[in-house]
PDB file of N, CA and C in Angstrom:
ATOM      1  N   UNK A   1     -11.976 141.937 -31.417  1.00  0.00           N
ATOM      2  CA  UNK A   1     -11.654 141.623 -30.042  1.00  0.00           C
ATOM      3  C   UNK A   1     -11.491 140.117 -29.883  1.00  0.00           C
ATOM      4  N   UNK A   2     -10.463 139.914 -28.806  1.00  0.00           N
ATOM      5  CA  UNK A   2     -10.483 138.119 -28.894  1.00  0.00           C
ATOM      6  C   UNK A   2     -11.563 137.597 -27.779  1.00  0.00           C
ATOM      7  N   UNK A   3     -11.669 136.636 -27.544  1.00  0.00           N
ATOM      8  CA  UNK A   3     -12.624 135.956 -27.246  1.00  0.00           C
ATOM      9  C   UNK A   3     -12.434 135.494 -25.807  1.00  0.00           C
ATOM     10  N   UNK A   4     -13.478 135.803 -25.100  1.00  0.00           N
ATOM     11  CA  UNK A   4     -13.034 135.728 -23.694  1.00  0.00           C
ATOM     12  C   UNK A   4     -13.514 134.496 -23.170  1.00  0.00           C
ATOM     13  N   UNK A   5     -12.967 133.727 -22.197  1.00  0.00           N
ATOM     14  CA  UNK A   5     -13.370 132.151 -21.829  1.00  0.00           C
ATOM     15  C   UNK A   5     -12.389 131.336 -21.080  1.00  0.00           C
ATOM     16  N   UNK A   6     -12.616 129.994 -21.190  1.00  0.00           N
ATOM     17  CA  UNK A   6     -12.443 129.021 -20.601  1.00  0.00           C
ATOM     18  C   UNK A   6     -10.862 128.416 -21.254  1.00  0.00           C
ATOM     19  N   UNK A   7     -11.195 128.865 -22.573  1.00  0.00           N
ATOM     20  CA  UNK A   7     -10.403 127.746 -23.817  1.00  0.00           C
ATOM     21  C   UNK A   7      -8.957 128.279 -23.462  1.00  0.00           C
ATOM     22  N   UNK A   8      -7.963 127.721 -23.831  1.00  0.00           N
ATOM     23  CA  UNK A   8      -6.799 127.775 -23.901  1.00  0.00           C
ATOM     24  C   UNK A   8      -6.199 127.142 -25.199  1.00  0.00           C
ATOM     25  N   UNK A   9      -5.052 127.855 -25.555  1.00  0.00           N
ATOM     26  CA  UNK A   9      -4.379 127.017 -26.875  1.00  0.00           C
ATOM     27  C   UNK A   9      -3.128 126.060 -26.723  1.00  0.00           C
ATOM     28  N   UNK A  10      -2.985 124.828 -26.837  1.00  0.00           N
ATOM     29  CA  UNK A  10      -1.298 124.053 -26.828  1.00  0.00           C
ATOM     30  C   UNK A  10      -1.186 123.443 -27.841  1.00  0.00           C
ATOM     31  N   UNK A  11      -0.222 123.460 -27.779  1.00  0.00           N
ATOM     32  CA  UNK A  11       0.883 122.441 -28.535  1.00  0.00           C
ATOM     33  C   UNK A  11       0.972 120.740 -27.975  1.00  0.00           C
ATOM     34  N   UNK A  12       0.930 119.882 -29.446  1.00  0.00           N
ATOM     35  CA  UNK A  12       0.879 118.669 -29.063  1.00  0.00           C
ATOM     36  C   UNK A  12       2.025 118.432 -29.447  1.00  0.00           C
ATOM     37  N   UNK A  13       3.013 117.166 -28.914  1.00  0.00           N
ATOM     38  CA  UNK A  13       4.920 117.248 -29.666  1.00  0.00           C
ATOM     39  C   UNK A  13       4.826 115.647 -29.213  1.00  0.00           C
ATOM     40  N   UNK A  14       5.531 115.522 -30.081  1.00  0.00           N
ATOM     41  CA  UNK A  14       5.988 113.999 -30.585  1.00  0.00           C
ATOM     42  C   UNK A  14       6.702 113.501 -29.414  1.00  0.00           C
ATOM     43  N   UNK A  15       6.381 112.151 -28.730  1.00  0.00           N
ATOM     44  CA  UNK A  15       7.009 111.904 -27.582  1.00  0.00           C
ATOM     45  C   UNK A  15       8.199 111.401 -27.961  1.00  0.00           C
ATOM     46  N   UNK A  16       8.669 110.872 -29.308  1.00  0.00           N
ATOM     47  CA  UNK A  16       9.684 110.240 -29.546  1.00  0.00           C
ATOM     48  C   UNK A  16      10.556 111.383 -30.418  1.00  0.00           C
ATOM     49  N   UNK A  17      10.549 112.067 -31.199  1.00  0.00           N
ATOM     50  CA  UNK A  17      11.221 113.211 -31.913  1.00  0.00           C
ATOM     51  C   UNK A  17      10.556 114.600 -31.516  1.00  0.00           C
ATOM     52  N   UNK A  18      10.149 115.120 -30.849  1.00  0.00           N
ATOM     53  CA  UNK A  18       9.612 116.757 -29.779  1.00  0.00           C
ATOM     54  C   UNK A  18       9.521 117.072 -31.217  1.00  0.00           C
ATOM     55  N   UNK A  19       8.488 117.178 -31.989  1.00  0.00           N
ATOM     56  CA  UNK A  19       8.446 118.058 -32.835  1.00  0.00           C
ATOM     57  C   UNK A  19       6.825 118.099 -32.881  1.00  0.00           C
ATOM     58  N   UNK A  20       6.777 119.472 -32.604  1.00  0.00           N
ATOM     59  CA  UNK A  20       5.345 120.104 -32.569  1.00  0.00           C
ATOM     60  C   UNK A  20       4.241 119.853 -33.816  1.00  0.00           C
ATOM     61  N   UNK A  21       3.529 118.755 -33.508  1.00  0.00           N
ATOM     62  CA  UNK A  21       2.607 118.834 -34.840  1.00  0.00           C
ATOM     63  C   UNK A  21       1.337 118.889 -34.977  1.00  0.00           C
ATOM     64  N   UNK A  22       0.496 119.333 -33.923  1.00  0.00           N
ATOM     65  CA  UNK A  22      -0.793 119.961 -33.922  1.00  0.00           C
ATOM     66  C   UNK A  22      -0.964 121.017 -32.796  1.00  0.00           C
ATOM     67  N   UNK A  23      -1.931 121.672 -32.725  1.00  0.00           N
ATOM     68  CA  UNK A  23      -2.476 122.872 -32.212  1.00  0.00           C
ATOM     69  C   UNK A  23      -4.214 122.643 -31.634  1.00  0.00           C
ATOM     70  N   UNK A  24      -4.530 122.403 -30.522  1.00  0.00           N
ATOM     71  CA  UNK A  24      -5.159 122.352 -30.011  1.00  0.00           C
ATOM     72  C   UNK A  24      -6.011 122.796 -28.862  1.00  0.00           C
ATOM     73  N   UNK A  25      -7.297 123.175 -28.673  1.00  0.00           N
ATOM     74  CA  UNK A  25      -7.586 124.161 -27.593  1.00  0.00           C
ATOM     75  C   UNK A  25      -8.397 123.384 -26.780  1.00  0.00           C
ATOM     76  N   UNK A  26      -8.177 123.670 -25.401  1.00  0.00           N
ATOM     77  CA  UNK A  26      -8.301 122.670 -24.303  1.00  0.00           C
ATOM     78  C   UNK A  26      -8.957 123.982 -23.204  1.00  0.00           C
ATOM     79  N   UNK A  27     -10.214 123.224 -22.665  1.00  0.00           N
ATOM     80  CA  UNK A  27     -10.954 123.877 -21.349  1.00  0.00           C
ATOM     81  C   UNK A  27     -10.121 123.587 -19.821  1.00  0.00           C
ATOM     82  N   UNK A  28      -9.533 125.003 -19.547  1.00  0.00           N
ATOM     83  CA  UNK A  28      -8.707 124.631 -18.405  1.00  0.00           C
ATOM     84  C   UNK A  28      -9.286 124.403 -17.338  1.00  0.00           C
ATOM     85  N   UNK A  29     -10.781 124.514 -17.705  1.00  0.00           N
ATOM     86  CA  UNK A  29     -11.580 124.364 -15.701  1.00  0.00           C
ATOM     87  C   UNK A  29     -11.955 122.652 -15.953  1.00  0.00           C
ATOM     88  N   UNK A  30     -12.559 122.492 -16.857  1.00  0.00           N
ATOM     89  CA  UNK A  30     -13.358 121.010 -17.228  1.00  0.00           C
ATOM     90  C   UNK A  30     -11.906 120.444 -16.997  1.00  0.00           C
ATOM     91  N   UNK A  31     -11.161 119.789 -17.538  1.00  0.00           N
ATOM     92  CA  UNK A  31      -9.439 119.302 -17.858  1.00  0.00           C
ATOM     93  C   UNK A  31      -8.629 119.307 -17.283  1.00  0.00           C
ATOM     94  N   UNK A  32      -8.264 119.259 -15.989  1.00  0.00           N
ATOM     95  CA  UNK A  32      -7.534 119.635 -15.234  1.00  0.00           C
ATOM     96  C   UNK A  32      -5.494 118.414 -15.492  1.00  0.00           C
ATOM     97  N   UNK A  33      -5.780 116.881 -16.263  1.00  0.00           N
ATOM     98  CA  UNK A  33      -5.346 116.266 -16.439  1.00  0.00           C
ATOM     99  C   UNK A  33      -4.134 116.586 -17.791  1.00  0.00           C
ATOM    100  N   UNK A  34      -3.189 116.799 -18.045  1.00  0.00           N
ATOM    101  CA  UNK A  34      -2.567 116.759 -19.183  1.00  0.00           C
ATOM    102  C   UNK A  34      -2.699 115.917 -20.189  1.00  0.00           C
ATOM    103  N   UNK A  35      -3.002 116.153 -21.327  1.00  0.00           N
ATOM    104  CA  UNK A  35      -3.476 115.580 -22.704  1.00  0.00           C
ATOM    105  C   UNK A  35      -2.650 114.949 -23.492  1.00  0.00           C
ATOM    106  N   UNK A  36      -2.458 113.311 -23.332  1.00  0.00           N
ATOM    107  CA  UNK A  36      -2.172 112.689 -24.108  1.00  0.00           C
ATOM    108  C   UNK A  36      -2.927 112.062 -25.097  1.00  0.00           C
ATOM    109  N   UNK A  37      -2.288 112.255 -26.675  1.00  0.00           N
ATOM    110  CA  UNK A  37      -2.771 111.101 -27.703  1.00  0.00           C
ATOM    111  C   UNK A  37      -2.233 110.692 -28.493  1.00  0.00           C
ATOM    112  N   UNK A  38      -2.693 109.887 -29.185  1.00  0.00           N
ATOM    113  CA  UNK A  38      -1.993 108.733 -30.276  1.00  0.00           C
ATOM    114  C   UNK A  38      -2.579 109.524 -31.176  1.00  0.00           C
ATOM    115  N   UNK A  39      -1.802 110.146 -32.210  1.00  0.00           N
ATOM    116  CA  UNK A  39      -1.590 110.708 -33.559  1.00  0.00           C
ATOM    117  C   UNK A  39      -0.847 109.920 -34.212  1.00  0.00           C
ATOM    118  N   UNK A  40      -0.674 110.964 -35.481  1.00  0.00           N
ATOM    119  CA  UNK A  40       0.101 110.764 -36.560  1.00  0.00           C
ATOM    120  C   UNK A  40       1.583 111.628 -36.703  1.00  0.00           C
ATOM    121  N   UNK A  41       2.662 111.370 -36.539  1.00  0.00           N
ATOM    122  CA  UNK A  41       3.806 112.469 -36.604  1.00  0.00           C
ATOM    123  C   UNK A  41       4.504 112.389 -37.665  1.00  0.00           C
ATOM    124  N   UNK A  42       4.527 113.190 -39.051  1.00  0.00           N
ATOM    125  CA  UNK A  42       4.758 113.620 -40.304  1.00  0.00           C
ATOM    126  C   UNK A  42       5.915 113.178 -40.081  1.00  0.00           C
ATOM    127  N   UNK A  43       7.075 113.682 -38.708  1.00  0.00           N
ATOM    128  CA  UNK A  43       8.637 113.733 -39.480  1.00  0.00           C
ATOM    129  C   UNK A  43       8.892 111.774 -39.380  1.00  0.00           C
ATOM    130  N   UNK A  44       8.225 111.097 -38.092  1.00  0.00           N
ATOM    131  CA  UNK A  44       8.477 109.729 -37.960  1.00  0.00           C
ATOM    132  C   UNK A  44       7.802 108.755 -38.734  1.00  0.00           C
ATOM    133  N   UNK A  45       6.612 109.329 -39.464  1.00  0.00           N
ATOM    134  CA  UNK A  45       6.072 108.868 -40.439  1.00  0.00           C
ATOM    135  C   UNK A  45       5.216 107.527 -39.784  1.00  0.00           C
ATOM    136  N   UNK A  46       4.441 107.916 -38.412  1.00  0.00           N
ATOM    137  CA  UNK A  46       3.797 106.772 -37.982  1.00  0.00           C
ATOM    138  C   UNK A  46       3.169 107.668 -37.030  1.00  0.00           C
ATOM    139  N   UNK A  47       1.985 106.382 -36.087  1.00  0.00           N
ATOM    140  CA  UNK A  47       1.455 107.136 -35.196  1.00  0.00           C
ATOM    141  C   UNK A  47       2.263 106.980 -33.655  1.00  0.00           C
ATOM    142  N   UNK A  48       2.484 108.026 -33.115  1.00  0.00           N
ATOM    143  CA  UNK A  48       2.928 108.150 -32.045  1.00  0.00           C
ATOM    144  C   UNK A  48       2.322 108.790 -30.809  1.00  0.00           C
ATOM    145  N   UNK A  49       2.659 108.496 -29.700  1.00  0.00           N
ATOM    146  CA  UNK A  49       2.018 109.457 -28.443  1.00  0.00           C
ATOM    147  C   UNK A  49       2.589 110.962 -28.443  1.00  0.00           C
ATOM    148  N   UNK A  50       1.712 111.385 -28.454  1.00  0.00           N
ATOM    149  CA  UNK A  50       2.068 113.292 -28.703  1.00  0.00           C
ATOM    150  C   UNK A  50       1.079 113.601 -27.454  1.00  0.00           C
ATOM    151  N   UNK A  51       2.325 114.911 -26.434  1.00  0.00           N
ATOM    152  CA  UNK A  51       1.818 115.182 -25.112  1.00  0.00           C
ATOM    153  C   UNK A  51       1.682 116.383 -25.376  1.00  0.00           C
ATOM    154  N   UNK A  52       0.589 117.041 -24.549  1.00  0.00           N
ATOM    155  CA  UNK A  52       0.837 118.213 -24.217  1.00  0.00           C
ATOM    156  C   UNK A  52       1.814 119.457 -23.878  1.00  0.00           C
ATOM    157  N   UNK A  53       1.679 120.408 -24.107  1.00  0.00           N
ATOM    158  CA  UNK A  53       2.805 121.372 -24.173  1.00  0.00           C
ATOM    159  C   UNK A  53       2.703 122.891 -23.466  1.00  0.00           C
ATOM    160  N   UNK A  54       3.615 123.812 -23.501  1.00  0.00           N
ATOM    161  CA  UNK A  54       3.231 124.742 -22.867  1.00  0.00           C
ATOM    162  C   UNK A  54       1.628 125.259 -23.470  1.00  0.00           C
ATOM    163  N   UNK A  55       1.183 126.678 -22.887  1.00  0.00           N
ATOM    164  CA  UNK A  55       0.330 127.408 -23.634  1.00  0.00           C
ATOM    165  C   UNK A  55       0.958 128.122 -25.039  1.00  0.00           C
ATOM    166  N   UNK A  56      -0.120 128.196 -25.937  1.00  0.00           N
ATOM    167  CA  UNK A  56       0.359 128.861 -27.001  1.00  0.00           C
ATOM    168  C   UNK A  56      -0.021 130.417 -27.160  1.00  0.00           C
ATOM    169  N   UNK A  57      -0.219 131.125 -27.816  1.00  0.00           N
ATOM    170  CA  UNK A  57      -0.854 132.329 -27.836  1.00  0.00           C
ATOM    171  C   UNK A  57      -1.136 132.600 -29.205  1.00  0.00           C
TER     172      UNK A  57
END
C-alpha cells in the first residue's frame, strides 16, 4: 500500500536548459512557497538555479 500523508513528489528543471534533474518530496502543508535551488545540472555542466515543477507520481 502507498503511504498516506503530507509528502508530495516534484520535479526540479534547470532554469537555463528545462531539463529535469532531480526528484524531490516536499510537505505541501509546512511549504506553501515554490522551491528554488542552486544545484548541479549534468547537461550544462555547472551549478544552476533549478525550480520547482509540476507534481510527479
Amino acid at each position: 500500500m502507498a503511504k498516506k500523508g503530507s509528502r508530495i513528489l516534484i520535479g526540479l528543471v534547470c532554469d537555463s536548459c528545462s531539463s529535469v534533474n532531480y526528484v524531490i518530496s516536499k510537505n505541501k502543508l509546512t511549504v506553501t512557497t515554490p522551491i528554488k535551488l542552486k544545484k548541479y545540472c549534468k547537461k550544462c555542466k555547472k551549478h544552476q538555479i533549478h525550480k520547482e515543477t509540476k507534481k510527479l507520481d
